[in-house]
Protein backbone atom coordinates (compact mmCIF):
# COMPACT_ATOMS: atom_id res chain seq x y z
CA UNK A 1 -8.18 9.95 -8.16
CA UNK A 2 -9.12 7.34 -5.79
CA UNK A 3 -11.88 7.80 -3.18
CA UNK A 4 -12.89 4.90 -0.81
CA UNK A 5 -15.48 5.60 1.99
CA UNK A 6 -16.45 3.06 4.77
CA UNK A 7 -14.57 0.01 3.50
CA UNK A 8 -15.23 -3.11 5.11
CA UNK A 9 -14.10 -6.46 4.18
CA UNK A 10 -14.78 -9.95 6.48
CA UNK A 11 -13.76 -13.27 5.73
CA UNK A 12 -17.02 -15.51 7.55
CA UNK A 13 -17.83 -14.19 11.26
CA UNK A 14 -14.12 -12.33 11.03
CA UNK A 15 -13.98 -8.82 9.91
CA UNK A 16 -10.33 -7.94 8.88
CA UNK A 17 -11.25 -4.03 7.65
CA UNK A 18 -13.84 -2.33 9.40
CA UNK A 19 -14.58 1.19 7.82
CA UNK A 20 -11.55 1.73 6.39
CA UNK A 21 -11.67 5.72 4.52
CA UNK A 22 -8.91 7.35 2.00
CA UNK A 23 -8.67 9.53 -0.30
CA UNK A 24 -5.58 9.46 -2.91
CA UNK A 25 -5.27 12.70 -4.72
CA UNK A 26 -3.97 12.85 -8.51
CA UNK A 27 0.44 13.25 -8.74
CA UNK A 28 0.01 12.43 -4.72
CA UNK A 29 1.88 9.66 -2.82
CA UNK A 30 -0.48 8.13 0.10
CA UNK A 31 1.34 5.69 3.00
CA UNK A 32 -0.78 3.15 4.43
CA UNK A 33 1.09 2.26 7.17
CA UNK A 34 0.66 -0.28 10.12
CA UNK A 35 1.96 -3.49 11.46
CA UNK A 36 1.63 -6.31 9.63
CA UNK A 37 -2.02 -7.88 10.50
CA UNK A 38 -3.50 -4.32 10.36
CA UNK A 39 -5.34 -4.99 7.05
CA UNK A 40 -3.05 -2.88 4.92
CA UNK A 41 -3.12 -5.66 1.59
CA UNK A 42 -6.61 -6.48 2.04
CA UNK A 43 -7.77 -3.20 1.94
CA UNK A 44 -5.25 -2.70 -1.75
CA UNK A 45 -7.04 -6.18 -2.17
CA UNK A 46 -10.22 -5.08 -2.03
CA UNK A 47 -10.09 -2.14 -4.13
CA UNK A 48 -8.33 -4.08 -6.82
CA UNK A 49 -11.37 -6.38 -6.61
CA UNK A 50 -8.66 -9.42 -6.12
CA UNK A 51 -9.86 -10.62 -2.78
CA UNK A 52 -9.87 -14.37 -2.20
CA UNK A 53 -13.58 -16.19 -2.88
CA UNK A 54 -15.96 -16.28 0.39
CA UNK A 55 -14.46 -12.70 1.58
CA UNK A 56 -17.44 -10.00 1.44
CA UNK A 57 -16.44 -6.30 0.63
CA UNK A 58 -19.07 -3.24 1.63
CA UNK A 59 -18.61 0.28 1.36
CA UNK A 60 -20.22 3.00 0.91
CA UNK A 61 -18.25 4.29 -1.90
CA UNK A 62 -15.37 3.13 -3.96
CA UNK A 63 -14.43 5.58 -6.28
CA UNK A 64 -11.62 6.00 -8.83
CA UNK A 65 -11.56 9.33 -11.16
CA UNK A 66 -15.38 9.47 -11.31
CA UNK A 67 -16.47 5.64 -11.87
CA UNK A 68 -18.12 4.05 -8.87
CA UNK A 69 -15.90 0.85 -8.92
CA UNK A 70 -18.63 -1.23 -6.95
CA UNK A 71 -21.16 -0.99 -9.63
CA UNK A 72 -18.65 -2.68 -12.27
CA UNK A 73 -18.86 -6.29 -13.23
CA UNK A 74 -15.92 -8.39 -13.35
CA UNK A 75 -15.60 -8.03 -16.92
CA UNK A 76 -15.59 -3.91 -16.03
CA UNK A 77 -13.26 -4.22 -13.31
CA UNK A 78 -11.10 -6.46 -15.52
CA UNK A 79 -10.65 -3.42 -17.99
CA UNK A 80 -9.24 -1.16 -15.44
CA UNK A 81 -7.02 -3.34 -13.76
CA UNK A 82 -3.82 -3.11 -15.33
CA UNK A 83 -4.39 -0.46 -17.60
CA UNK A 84 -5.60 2.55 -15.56
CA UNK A 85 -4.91 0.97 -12.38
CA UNK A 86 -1.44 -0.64 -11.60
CA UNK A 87 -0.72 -2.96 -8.67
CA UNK A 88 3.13 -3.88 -7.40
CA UNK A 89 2.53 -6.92 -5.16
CA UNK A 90 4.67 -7.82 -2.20
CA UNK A 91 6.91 -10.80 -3.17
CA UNK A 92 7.87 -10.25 -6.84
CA UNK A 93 9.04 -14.35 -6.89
CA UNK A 94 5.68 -15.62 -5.82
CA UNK A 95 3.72 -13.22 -8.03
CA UNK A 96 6.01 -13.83 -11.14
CA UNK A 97 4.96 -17.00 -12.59
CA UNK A 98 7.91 -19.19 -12.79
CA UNK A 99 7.11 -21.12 -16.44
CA UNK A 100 6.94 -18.03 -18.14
CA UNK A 101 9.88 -15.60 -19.40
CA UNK A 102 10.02 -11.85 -18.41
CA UNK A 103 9.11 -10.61 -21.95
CA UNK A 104 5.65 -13.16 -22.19
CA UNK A 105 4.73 -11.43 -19.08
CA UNK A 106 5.16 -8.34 -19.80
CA UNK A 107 3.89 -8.36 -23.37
CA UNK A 108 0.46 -10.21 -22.16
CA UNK A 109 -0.05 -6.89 -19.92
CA UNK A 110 0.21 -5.08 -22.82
CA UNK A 111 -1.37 -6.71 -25.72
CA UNK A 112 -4.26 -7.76 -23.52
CA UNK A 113 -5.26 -3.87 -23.28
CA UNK A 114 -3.82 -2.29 -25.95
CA UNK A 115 -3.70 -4.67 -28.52
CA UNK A 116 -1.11 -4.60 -30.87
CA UNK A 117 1.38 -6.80 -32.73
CA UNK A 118 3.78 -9.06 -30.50
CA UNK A 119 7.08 -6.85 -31.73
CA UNK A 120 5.24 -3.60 -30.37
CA UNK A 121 3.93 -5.00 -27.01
CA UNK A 122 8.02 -7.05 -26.87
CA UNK A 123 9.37 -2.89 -27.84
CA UNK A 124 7.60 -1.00 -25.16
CA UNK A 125 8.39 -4.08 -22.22
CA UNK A 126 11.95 -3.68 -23.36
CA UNK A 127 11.54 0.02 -22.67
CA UNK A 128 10.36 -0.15 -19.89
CA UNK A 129 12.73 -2.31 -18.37
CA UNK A 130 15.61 0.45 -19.71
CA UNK A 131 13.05 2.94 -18.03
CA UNK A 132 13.13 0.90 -14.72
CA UNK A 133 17.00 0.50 -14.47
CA UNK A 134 17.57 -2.97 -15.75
CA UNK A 135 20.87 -2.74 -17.99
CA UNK A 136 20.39 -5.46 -21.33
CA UNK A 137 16.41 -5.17 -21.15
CA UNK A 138 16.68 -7.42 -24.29
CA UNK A 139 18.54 -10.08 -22.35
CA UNK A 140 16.44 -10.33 -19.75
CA UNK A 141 13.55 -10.52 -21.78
CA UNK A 142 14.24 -13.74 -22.44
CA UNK A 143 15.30 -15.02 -18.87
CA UNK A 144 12.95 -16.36 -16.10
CA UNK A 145 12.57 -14.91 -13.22
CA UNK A 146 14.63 -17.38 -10.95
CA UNK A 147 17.72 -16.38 -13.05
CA UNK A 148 16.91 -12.91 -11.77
CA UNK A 149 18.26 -11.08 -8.09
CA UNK A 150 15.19 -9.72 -5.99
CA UNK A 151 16.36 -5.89 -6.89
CA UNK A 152 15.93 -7.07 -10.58
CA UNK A 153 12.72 -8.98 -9.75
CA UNK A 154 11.12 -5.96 -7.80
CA UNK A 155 11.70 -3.90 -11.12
CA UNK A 156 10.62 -6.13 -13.48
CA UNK A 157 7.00 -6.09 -11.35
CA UNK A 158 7.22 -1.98 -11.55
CA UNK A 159 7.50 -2.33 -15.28
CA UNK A 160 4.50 -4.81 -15.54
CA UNK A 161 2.54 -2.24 -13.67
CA UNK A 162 3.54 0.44 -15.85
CA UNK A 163 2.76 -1.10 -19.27
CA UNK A 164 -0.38 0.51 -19.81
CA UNK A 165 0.56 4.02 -18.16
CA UNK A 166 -1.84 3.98 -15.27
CA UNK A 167 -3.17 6.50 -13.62
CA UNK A 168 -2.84 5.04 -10.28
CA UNK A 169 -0.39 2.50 -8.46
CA UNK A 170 -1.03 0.92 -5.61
CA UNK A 171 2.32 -0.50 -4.27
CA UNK A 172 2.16 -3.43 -1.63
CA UNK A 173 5.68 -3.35 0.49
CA UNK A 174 8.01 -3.23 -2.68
CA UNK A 175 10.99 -2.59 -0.97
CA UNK A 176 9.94 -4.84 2.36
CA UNK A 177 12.78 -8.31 1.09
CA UNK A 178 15.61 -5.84 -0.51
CA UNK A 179 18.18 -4.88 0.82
CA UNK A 180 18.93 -1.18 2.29
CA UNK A 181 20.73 -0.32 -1.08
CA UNK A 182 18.36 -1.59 -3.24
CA UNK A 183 15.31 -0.03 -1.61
CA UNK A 184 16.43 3.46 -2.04
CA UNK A 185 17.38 2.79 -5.43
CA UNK A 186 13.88 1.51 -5.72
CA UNK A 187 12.16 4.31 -4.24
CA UNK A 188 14.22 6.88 -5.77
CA UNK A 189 12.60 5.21 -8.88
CA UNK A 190 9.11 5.07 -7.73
CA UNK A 191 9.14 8.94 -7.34
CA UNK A 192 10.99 9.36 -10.29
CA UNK A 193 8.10 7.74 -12.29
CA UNK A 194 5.96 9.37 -10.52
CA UNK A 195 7.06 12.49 -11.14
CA UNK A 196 7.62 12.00 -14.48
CA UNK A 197 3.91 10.15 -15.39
CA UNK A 198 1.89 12.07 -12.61
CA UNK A 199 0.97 8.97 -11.26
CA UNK A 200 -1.39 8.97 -7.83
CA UNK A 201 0.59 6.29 -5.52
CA UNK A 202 -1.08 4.60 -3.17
CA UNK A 203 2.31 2.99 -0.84
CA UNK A 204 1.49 0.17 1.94
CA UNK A 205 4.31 -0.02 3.77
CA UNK A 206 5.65 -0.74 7.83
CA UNK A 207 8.39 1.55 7.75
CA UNK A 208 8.18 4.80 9.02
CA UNK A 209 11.84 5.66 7.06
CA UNK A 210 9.85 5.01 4.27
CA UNK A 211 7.21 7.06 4.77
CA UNK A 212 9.22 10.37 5.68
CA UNK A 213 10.99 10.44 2.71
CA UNK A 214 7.75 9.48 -0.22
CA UNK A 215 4.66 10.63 1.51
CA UNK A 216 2.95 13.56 0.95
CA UNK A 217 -0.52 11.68 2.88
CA UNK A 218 -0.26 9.16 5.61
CA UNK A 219 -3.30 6.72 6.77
CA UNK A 220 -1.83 4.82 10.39
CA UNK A 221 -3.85 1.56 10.30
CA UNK A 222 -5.07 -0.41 13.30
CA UNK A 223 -6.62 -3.92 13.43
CA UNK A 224 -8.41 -3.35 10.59
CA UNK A 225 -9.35 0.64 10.71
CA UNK A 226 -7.55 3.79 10.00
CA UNK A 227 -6.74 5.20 13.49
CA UNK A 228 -4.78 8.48 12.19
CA UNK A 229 -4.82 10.22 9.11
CA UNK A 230 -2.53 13.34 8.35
CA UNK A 231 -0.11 15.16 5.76
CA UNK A 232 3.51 13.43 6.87
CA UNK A 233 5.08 16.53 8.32
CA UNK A 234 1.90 16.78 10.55
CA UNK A 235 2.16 13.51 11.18
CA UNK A 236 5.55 12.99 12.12
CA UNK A 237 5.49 17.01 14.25
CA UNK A 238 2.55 16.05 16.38
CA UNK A 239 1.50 12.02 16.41
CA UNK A 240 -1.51 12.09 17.80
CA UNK A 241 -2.90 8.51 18.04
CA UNK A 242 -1.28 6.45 21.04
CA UNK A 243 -0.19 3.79 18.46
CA UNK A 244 0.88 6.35 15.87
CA UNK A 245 3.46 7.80 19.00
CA UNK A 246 4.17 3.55 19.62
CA UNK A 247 5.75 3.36 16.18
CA UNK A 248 7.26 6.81 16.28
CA UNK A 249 8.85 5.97 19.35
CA UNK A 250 10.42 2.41 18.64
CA UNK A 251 11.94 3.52 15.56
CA UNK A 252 16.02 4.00 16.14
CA UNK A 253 16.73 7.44 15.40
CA UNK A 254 20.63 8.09 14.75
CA UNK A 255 21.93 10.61 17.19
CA UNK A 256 18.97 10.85 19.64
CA UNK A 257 19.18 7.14 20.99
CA UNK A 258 22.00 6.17 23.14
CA UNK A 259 24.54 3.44 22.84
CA UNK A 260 22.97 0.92 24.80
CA UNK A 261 19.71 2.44 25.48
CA UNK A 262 16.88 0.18 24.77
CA UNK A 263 13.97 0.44 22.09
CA UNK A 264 10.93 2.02 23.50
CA UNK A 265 8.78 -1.28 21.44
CA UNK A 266 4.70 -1.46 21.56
CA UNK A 267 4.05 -4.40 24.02
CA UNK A 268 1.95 -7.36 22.29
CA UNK A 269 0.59 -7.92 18.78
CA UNK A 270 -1.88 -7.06 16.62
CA UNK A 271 -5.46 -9.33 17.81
CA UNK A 272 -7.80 -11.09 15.98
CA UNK A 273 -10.97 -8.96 16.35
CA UNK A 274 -14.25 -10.92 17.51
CA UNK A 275 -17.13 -9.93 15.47
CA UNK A 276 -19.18 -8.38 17.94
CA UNK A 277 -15.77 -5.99 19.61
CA UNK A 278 -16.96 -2.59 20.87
CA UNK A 279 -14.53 0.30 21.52
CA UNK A 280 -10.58 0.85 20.69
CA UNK A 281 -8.72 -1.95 19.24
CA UNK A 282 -5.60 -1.05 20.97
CA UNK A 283 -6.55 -0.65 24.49
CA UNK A 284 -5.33 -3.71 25.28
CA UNK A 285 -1.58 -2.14 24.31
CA UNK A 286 -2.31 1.17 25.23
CA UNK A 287 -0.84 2.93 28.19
CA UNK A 288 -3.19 5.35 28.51
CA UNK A 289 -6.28 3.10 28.02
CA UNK A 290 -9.37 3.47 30.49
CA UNK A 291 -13.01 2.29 30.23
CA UNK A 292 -13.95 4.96 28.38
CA UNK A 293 -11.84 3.33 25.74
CA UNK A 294 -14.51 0.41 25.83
CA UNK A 295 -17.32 1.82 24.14
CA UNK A 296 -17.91 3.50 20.46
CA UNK A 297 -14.75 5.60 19.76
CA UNK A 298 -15.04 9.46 18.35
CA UNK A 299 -13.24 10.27 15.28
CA UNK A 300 -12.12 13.88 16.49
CA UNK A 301 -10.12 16.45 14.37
CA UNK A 302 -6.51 18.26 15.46
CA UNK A 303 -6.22 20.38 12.48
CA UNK A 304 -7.82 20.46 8.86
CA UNK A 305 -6.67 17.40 6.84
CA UNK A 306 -5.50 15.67 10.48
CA UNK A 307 -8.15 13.10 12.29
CA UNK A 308 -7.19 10.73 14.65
CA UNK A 309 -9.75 7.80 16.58
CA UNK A 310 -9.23 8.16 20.00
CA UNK A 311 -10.96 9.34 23.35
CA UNK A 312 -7.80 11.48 24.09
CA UNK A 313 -8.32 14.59 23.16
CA UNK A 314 -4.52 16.24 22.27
């Protein structure tokens, strides 16, 4: 369903994605995870065609179900975004425009790309809010979204991206503000829908919890590149990658960590990468680095399906 090769995106002499590759199959749920800095939204960004004016996107390919997205014009990309291709940003309250009600947001989603009468585009948003788990959808048609809670909020910017019945979602963080409650109800919903619309679901997200229970495909990302790619249970059995086993290792697993016993956290934080870096991105964090690590890194294979960038060899 979606197919990007070689992504790169720089804003001036910075390059914030350097050759970032995935491939989303159709009905499949792919986690982009990372820290936050790794280049996780401007990748979804990029492929949305929404990046910010002066950034520069290259790739060798960018496809989605068999059209080459970077040969569209605006006007073409404009078609698909929305109604084949849904996007959940991260912060429903700053991507909800304030003057407008729930229902004149919903219904311009709808009548922009299906046309339609104003009662049949106000029907299927108050639908889908029913659909999304918002008791009184006709209620809260009507109400801004200030008067709403953030669980409310976050499904409110599900339905929006389910007007049209995409094909694909691409889902930035949508449970990253809610609370513990509220995110599983949220996810719970996510693969509900997508079980139930065969949706491809492409999930950015920083927690691992996360990932374990929705992913079927899991890209780690690094300072702007992939740096481990693998089906989850691969993933999570044999972490590979040095920062992959970082994140593994600092998350608090119940019954396995001690009262008392510190977290095992990555030193540092994500750097800005100069434009003319050589070699690993993480070596400056990396316990095992050596200066090997400071030239061109090999993208080497443990199994079918599981690559990792590293000069380790497992």
């Amino acid at each position: 369903m979606l197919d990007v090769a070689g992504l790169r995106v720089s804003f001036g002499a910075i390059e914030a994605v350097h050759g970032v590759s995935l491939r989303v199959r159709h009905g499949e749920t792919h986690c982009l995870v990372g820290e936050s800095g790794c280049g996780k939204s401007v990748t979804a960004l990029a492929i949305m065609g929404l990046l910010a004016r002066g950034a520069r996107r290259r790739a060798e390919r960018i496809g989605f179900d068999g059209t080459d997205l970077l040969a569209l014009s605006d006007r073409g990309m404009g078609r698909l975004r929305g109604s084949r291709i849904g996007m959940i940003f991260q912060e429903p309250m700053t991507s909800l425009n304030p003057a407008y009600t729930v229902s004149s947001q919903l219904t311009e989603v709808y009548r922009r790309h299906r046309g339609g009468t104003r009662a049949a585009a106000t029907e299927r948003a108050a639908a889908l809010l029913g659909r999304v788990g918002i008791s009184a959808p006709g209620l809260r048609l009507g109400q801004f979204p200030h008067q709403l809670s953030g669980g409310l909020r976050q499904r409110v910017m599900i339905a929006m991206a389910l007007m049209c019945d995409p094909d694909l979602l691409i889902a930035d963080e949508p449970t990253t503000a809610l609370d513990v409650t509220v995110q599983a109800g949220i996810l719970r919903l996510l693969a509900a829908l997508q079980a139930e619309m065969g949706l491809a679901l492409l999930l950015i997200t920083h927690d691992l919890g996360v990932v374990a229970r929705v992913a079927h495909q899991v890209s780690v990302m690094y300072a702007g590149e992939v740096v481990e790619s693998a089906p989850v249970a691969a993933l999570f059995a044999r972490p590979t990658h040095p920062y992959t086993q970082g994140l593994l290792a600092s998350v608090p697993v119940p019954g396995k960590l001690r009262r008392g016993q510190p977290l095992d956290p990555i030193p540092g934080s994500v750097p800005r990468i100069p434009p003319d870096f050589v070699g690993c991105g993480f070596r400056e964090r990396c316990r095992f680095a050596m200066p090997a690590c400071a030239v061109a890194v090999p993208l080497r294979e443990r199994a079918p399906g599981h690559s990792y960038l590293c000069q380790l060899t497992p």
